[in-house]
PDB file of N, CA and C in Angstrom:
ATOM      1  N   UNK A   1       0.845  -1.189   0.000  1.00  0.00           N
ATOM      2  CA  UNK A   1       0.000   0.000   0.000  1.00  0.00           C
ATOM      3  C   UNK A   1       0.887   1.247   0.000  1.00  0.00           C
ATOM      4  N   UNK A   2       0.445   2.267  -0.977  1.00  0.00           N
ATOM      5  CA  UNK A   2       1.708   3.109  -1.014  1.00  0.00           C
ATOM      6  C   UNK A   2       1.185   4.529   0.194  1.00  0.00           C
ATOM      7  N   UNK A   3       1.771   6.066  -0.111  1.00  0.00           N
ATOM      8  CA  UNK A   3       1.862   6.618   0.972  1.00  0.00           C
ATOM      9  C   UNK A   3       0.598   7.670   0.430  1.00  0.00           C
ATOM     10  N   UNK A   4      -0.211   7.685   1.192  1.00  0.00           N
ATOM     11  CA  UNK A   4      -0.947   8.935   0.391  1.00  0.00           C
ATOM     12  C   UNK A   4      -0.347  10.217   0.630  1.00  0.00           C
ATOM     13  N   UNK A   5      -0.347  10.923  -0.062  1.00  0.00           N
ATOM     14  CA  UNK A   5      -0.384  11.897  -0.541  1.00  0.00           C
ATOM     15  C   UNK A   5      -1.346  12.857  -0.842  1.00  0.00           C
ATOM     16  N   UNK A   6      -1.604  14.634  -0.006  1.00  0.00           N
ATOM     17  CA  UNK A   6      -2.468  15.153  -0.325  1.00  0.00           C
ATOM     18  C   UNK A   6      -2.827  15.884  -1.296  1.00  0.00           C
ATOM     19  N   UNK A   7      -3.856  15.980  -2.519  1.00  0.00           N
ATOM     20  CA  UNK A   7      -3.490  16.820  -3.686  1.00  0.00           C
ATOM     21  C   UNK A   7      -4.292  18.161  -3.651  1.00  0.00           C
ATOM     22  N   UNK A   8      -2.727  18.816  -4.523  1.00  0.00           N
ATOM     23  CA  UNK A   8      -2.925  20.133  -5.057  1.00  0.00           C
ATOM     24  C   UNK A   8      -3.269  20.375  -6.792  1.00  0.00           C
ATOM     25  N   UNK A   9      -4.420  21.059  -6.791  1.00  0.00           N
ATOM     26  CA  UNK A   9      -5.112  20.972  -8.353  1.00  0.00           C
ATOM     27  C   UNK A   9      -4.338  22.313  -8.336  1.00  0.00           C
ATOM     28  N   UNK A  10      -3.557  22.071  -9.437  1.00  0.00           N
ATOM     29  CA  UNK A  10      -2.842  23.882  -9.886  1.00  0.00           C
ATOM     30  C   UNK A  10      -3.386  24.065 -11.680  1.00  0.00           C
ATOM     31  N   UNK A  11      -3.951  25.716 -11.493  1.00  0.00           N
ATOM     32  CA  UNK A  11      -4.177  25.830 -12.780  1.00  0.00           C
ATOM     33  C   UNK A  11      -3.382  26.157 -13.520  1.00  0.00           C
ATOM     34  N   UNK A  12      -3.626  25.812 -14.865  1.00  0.00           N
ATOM     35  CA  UNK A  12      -2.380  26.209 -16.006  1.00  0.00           C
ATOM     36  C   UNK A  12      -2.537  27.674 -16.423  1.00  0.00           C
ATOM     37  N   UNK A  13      -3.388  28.455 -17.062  1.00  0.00           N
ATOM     38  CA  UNK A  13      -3.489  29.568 -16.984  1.00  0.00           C
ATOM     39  C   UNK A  13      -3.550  30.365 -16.533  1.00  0.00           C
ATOM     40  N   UNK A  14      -2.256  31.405 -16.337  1.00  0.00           N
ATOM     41  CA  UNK A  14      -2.163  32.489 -15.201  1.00  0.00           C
ATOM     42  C   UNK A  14      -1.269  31.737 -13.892  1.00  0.00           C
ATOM     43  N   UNK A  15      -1.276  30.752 -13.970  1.00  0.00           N
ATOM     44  CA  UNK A  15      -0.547  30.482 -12.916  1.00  0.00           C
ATOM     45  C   UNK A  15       1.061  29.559 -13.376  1.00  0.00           C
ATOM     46  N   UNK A  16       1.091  29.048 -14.308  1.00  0.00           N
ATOM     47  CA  UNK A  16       2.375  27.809 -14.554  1.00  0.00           C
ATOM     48  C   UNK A  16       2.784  28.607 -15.999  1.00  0.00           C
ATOM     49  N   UNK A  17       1.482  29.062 -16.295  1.00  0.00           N
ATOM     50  CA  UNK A  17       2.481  30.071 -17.663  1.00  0.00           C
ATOM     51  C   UNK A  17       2.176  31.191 -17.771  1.00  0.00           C
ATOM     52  N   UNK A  18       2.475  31.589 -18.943  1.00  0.00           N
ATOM     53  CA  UNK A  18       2.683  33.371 -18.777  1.00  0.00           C
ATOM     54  C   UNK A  18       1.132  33.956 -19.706  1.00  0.00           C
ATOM     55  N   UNK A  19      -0.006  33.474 -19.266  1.00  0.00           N
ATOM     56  CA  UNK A  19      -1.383  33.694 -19.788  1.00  0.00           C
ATOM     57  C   UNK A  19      -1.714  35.078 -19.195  1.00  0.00           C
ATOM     58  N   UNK A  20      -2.500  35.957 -20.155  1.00  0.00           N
ATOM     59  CA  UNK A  20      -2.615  37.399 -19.502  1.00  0.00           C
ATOM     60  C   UNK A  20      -4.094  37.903 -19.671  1.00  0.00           C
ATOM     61  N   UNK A  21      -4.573  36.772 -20.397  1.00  0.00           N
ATOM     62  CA  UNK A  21      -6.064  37.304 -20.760  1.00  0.00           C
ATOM     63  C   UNK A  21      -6.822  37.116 -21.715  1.00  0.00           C
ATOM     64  N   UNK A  22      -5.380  36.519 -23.300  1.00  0.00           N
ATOM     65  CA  UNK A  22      -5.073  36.625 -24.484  1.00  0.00           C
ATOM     66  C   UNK A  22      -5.773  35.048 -24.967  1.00  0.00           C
ATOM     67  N   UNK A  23      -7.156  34.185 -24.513  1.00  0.00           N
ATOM     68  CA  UNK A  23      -6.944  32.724 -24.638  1.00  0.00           C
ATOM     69  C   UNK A  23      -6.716  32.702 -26.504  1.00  0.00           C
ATOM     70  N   UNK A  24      -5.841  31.772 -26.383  1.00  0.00           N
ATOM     71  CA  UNK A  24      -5.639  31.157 -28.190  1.00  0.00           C
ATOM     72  C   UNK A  24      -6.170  30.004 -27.882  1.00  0.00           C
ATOM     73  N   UNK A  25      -7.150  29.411 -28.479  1.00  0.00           N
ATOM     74  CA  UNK A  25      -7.124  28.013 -28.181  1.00  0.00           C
ATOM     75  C   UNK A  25      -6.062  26.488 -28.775  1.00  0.00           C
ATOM     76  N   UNK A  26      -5.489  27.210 -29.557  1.00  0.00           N
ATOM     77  CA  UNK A  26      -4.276  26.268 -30.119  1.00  0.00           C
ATOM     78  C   UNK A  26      -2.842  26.807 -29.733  1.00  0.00           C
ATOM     79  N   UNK A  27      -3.169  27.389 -28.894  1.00  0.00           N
ATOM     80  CA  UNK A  27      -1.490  28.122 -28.540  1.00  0.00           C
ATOM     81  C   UNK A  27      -1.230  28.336 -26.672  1.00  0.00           C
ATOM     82  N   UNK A  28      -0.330  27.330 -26.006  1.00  0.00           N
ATOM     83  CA  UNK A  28      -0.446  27.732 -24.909  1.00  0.00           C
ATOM     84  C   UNK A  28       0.712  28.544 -24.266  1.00  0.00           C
ATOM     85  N   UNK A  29       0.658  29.963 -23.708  1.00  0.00           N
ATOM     86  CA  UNK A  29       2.257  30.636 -23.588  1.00  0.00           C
ATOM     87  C   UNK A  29       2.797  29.567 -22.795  1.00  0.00           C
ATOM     88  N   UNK A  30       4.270  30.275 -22.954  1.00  0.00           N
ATOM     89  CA  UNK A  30       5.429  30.301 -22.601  1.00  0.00           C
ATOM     90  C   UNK A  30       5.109  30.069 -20.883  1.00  0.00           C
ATOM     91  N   UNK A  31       5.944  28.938 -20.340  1.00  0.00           N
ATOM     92  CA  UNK A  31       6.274  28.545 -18.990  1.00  0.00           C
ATOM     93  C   UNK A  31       6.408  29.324 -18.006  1.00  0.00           C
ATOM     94  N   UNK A  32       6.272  29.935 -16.538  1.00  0.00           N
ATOM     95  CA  UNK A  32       6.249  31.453 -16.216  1.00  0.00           C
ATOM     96  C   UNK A  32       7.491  31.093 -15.625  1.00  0.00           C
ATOM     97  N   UNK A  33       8.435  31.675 -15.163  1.00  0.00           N
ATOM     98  CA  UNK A  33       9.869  31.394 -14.607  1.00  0.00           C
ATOM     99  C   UNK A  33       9.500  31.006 -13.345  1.00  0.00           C
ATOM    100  N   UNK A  34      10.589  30.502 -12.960  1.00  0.00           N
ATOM    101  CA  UNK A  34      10.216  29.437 -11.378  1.00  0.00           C
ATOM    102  C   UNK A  34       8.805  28.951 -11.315  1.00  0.00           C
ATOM    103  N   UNK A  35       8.174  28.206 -12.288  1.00  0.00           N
ATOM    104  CA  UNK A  35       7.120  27.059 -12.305  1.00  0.00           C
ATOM    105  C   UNK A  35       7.734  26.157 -11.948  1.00  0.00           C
ATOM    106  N   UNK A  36       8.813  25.275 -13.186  1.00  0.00           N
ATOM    107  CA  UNK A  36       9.382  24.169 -12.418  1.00  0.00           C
ATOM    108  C   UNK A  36       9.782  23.857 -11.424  1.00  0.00           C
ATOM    109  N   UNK A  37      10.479  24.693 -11.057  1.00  0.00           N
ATOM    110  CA  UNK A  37      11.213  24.799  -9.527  1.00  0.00           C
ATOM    111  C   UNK A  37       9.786  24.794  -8.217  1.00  0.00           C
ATOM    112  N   UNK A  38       8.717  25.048  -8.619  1.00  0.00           N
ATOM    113  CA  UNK A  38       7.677  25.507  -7.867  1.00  0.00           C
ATOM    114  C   UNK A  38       7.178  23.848  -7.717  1.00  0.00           C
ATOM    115  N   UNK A  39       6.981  23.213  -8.985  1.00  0.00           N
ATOM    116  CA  UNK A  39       6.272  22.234  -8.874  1.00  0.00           C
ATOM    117  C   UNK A  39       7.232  21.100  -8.580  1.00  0.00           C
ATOM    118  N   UNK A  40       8.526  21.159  -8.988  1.00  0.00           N
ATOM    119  CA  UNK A  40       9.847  20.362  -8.454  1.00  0.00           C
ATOM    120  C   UNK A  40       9.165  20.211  -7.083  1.00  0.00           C
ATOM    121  N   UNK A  41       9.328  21.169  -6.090  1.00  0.00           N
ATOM    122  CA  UNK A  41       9.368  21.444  -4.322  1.00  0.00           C
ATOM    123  C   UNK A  41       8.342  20.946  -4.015  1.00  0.00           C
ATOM    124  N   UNK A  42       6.767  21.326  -4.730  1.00  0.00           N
ATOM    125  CA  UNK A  42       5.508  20.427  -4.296  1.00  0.00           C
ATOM    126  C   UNK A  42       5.446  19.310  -4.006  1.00  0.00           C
ATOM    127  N   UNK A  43       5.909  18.475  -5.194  1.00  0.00           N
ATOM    128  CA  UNK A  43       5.495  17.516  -5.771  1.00  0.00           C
ATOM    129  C   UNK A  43       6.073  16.100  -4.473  1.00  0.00           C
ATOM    130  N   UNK A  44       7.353  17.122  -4.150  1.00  0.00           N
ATOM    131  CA  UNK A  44       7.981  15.949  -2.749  1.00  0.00           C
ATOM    132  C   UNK A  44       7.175  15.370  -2.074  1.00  0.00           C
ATOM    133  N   UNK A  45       6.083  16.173  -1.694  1.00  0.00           N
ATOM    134  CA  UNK A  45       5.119  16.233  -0.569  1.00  0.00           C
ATOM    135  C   UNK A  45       3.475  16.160  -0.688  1.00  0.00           C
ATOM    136  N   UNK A  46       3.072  16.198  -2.377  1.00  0.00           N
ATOM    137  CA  UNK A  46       2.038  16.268  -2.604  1.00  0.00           C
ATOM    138  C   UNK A  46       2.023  15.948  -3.703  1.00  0.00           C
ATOM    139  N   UNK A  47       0.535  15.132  -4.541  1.00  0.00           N
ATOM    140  CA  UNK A  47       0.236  14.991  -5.734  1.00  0.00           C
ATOM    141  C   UNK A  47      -0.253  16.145  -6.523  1.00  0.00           C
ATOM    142  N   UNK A  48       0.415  16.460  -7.637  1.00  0.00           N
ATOM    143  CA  UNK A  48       0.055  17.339  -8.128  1.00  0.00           C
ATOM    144  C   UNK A  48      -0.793  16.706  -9.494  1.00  0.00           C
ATOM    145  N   UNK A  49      -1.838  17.983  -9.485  1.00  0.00           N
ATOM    146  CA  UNK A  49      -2.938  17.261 -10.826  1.00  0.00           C
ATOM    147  C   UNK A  49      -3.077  18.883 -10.976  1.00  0.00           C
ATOM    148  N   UNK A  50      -2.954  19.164 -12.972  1.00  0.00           N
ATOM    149  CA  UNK A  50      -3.126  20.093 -13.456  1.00  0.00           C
ATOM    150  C   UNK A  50      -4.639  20.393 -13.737  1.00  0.00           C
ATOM    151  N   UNK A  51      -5.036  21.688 -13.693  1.00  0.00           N
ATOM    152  CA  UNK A  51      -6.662  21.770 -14.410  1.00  0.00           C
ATOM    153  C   UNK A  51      -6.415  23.171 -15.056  1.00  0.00           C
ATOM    154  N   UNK A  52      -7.252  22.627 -16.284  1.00  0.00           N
ATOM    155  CA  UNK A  52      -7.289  23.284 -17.608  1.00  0.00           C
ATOM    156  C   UNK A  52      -8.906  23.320 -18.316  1.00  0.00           C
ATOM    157  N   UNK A  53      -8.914  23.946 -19.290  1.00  0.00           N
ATOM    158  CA  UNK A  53     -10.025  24.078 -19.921  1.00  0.00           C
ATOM    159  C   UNK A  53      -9.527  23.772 -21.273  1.00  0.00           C
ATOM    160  N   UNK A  54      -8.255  23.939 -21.299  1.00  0.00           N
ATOM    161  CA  UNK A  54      -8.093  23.736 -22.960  1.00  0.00           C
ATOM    162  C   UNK A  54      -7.355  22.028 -22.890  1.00  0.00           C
ATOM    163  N   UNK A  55      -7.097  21.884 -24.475  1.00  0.00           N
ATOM    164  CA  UNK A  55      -7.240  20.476 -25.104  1.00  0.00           C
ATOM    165  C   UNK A  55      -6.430  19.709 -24.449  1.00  0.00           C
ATOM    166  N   UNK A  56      -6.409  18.423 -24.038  1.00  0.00           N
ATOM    167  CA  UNK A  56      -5.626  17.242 -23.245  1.00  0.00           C
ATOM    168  C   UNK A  56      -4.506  17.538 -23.769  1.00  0.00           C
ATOM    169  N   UNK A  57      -4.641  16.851 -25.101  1.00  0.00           N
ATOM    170  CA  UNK A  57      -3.433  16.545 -25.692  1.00  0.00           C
ATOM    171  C   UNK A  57      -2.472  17.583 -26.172  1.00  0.00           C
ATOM    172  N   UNK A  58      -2.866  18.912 -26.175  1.00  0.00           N
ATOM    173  CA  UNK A  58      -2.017  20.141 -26.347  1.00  0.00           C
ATOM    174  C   UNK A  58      -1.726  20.531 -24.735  1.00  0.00           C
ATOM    175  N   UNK A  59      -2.072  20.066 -24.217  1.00  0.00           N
ATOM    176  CA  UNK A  59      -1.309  19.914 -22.597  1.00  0.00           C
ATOM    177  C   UNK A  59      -0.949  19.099 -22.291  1.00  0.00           C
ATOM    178  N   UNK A  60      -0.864  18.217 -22.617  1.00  0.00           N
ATOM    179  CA  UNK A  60       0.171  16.767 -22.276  1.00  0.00           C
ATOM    180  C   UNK A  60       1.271  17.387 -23.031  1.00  0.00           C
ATOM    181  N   UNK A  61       1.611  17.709 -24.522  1.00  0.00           N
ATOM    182  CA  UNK A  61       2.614  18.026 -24.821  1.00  0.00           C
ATOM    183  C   UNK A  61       3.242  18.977 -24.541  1.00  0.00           C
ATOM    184  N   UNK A  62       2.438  20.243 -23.847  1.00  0.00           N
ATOM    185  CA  UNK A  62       3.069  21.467 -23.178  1.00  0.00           C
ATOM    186  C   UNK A  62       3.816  21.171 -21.983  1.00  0.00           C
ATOM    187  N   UNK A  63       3.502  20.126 -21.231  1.00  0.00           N
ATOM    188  CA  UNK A  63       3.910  19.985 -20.019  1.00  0.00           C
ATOM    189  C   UNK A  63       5.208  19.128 -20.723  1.00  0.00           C
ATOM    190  N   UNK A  64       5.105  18.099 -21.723  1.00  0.00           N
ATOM    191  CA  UNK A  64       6.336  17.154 -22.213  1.00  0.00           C
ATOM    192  C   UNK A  64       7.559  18.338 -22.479  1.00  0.00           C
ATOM    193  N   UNK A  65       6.950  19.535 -23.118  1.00  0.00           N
ATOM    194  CA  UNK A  65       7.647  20.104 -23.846  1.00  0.00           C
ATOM    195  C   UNK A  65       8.910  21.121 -22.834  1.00  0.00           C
ATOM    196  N   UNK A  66       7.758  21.211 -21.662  1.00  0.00           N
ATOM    197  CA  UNK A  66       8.894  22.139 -20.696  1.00  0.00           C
ATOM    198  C   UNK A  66       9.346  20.997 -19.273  1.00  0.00           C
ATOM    199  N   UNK A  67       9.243  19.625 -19.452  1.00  0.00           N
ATOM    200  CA  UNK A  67       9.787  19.037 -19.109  1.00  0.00           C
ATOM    201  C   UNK A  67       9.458  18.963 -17.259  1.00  0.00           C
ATOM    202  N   UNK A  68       7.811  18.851 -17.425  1.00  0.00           N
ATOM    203  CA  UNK A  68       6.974  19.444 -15.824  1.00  0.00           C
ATOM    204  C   UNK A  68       6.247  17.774 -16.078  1.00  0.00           C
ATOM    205  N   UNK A  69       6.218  17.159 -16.701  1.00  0.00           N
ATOM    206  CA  UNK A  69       5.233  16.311 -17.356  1.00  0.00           C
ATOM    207  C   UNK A  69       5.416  14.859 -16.267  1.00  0.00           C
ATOM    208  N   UNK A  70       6.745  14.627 -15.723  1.00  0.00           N
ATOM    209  CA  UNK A  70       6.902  13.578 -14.404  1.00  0.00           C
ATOM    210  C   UNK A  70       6.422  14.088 -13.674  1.00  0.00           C
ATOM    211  N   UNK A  71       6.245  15.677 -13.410  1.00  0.00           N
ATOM    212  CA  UNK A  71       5.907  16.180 -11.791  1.00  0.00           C
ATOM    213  C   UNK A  71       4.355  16.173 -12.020  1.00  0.00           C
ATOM    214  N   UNK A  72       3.851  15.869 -12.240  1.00  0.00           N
ATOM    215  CA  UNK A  72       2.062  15.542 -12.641  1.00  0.00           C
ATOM    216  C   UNK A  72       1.737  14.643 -12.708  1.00  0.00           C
ATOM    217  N   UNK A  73       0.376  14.141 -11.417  1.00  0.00           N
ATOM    218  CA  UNK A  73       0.067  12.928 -12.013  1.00  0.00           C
ATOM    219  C   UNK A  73      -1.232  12.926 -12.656  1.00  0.00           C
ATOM    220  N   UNK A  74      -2.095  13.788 -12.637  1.00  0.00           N
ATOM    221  CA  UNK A  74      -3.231  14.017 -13.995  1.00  0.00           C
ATOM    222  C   UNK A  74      -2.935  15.202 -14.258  1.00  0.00           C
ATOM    223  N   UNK A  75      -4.274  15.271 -15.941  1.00  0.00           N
ATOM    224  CA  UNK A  75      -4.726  17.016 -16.218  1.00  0.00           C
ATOM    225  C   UNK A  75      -6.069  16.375 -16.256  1.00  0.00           C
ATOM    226  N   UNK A  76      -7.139  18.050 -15.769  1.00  0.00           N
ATOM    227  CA  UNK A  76      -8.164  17.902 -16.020  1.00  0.00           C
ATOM    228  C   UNK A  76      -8.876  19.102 -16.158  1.00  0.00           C
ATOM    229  N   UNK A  77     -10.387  18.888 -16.840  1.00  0.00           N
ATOM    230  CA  UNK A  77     -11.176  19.850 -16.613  1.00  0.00           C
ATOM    231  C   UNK A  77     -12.188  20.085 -15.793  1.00  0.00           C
ATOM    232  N   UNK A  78     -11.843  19.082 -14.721  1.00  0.00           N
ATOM    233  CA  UNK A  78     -12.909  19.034 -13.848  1.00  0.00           C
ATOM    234  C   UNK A  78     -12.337  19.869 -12.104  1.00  0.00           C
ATOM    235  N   UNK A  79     -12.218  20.253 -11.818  1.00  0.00           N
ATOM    236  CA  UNK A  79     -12.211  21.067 -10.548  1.00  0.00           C
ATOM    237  C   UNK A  79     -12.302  19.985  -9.150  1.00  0.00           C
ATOM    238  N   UNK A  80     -11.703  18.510  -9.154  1.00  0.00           N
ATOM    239  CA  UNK A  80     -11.933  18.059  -8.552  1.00  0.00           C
ATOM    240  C   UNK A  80     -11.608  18.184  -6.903  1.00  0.00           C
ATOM    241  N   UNK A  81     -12.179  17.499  -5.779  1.00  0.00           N
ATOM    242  CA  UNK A  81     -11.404  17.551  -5.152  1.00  0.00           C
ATOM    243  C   UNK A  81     -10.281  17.749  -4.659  1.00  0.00           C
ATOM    244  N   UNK A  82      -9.385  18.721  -3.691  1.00  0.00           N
ATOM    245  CA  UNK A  82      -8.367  18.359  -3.397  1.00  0.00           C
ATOM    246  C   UNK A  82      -8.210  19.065  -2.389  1.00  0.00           C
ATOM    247  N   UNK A  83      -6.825  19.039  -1.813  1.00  0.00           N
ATOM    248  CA  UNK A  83      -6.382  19.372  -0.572  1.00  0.00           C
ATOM    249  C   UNK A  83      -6.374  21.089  -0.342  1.00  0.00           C
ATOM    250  N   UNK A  84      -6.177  21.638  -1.769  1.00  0.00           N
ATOM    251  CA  UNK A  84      -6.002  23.101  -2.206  1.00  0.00           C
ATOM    252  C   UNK A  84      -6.006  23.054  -3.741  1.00  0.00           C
ATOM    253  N   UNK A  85      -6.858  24.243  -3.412  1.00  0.00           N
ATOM    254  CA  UNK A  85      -6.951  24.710  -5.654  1.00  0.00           C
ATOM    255  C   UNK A  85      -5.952  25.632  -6.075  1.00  0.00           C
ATOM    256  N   UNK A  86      -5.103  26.188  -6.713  1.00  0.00           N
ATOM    257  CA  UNK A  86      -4.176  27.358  -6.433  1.00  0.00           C
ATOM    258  C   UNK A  86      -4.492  27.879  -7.922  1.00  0.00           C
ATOM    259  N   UNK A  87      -4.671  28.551  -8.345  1.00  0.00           N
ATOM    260  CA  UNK A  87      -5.916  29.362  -9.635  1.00  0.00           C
ATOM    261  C   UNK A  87      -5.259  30.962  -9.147  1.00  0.00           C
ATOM    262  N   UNK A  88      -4.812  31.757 -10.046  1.00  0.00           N
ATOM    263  CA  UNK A  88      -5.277  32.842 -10.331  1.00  0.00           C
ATOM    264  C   UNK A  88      -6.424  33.547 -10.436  1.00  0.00           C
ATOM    265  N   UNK A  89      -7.750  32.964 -10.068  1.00  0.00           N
ATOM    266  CA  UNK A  89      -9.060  33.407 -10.328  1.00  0.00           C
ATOM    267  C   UNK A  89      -9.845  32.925  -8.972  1.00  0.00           C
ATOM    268  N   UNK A  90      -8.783  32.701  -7.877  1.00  0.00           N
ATOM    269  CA  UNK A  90      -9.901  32.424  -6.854  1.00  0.00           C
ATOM    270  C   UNK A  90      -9.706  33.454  -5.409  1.00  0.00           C
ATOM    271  N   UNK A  91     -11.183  33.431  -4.735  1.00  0.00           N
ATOM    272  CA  UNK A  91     -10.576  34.366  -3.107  1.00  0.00           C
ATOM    273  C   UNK A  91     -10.826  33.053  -2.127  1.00  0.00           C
ATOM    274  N   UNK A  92     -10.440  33.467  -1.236  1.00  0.00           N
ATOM    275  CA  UNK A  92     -10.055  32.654  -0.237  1.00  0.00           C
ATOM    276  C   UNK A  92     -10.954  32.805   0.789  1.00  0.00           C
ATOM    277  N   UNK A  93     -11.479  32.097   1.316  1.00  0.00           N
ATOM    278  CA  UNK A  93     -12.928  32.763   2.541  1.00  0.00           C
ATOM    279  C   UNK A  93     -11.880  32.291   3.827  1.00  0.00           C
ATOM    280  N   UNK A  94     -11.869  33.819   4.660  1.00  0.00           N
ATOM    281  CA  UNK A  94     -11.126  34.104   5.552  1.00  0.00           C
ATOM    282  C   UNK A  94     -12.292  33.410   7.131  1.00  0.00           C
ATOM    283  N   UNK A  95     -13.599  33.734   6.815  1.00  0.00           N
ATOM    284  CA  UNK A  95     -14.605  33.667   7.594  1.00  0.00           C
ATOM    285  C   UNK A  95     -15.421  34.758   8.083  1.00  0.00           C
ATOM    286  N   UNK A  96     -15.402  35.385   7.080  1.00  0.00           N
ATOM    287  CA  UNK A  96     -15.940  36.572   7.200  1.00  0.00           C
ATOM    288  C   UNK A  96     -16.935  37.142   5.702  1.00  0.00           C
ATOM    289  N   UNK A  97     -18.340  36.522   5.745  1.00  0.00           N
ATOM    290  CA  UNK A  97     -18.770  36.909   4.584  1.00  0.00           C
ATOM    291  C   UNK A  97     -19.149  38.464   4.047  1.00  0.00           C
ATOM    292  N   UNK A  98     -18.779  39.299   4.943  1.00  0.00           N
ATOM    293  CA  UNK A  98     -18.815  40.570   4.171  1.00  0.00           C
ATOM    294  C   UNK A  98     -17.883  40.914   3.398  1.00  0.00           C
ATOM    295  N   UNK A  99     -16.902  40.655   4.113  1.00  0.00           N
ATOM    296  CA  UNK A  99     -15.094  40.748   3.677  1.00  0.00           C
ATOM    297  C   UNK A  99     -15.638  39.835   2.123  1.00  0.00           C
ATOM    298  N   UNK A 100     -15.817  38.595   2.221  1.00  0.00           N
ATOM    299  CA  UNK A 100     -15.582  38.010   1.172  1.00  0.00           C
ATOM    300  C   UNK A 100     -16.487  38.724   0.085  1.00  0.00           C
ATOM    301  N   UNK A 101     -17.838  38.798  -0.062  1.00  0.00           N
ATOM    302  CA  UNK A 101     -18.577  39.472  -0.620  1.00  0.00           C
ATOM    303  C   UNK A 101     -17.943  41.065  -1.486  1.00  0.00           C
ATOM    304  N   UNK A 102     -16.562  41.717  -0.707  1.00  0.00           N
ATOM    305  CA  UNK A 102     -16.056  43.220  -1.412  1.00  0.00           C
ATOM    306  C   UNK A 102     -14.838  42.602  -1.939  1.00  0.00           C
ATOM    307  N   UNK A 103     -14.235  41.524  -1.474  1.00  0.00           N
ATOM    308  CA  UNK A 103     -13.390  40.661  -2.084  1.00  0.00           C
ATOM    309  C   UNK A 103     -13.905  40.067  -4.041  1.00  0.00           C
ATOM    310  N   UNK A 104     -15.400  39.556  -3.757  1.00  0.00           N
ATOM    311  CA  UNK A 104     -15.507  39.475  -5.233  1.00  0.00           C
ATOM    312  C   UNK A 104     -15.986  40.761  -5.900  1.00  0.00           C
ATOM    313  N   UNK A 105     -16.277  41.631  -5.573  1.00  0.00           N
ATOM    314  CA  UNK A 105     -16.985  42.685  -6.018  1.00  0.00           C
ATOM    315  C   UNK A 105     -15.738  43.338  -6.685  1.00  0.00           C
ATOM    316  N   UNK A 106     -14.751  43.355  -5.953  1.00  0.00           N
ATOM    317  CA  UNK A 106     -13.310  44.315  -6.403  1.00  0.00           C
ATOM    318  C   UNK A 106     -12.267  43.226  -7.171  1.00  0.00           C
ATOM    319  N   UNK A 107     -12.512  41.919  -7.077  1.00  0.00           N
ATOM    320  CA  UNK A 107     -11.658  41.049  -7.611  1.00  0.00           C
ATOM    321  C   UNK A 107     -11.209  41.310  -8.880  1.00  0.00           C
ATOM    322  N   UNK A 108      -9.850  41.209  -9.529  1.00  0.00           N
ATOM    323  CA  UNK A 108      -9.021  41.670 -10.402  1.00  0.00           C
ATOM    324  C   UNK A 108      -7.829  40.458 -10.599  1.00  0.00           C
ATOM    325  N   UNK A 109      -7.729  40.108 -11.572  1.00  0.00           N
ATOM    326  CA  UNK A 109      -6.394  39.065 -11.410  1.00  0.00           C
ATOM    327  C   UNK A 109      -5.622  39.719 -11.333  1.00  0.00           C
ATOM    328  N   UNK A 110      -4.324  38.628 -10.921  1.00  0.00           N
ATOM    329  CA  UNK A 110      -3.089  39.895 -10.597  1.00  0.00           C
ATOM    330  C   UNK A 110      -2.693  40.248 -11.769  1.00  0.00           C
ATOM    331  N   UNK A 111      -2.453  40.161 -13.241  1.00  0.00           N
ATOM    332  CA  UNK A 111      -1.972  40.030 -14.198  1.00  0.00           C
ATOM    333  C   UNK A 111      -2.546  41.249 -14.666  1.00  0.00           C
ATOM    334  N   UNK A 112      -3.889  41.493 -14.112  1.00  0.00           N
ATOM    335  CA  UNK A 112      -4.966  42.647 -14.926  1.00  0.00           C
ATOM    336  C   UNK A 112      -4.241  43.956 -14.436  1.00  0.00           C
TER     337      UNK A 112
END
């Protein structure tokens, strides 16, 4: 029986590459600097599973291509479960639903 491991769903856009707003659907940017190194350090300690909206197989080869593709053990488009989501597009509920409520009202990616 092996060791579990808790997983982190990391998104590909805006967060692992250099996406700004611009979707191509046949074109995915450029790797963002210290991704690998980011997902290298995770991965010790946690399963990492990518989520995407765009095509499998043009992300299987994006990830082959910058050489992230061992440190993953799925991609998906489903938002599944996990231990933490880490997305450029999400707030964080502190416990405080007013706070959170001016949190989406003012929400801005960082990129914007």
């Amino acid at each position: 029986m092996g060791t579990y491991r808790k997983i982190l769903l990391i998104d590909l856009d805006g967060v692992l590459n250099t996406y700004t707003g611009n979707f191509d659907k046949d074109f995915i940017p450029k790797i963002k600097i210290g991704a690998k190194e980011f997902l290298e350090e995770l991965s010790k300690e946690y399963e990492i599973r990518i989520f995407t909206t765009r095509n499998m197989l043009l992300t299987s080869k994006w990830l082959i291509e910058n050489k992230i593709d061992n440190l993953v053990t799925d991609v998906t488009n489903v938002k599944d479960p996990a231990y933490l989501h880490i997305d450029d597009r999400c707030v964080c509920f502190h416990g405080d639903f007013k706070n959170t409520v001016n949190e989406i009202k003012n929400f801005k990616a960082y990129w914007k």
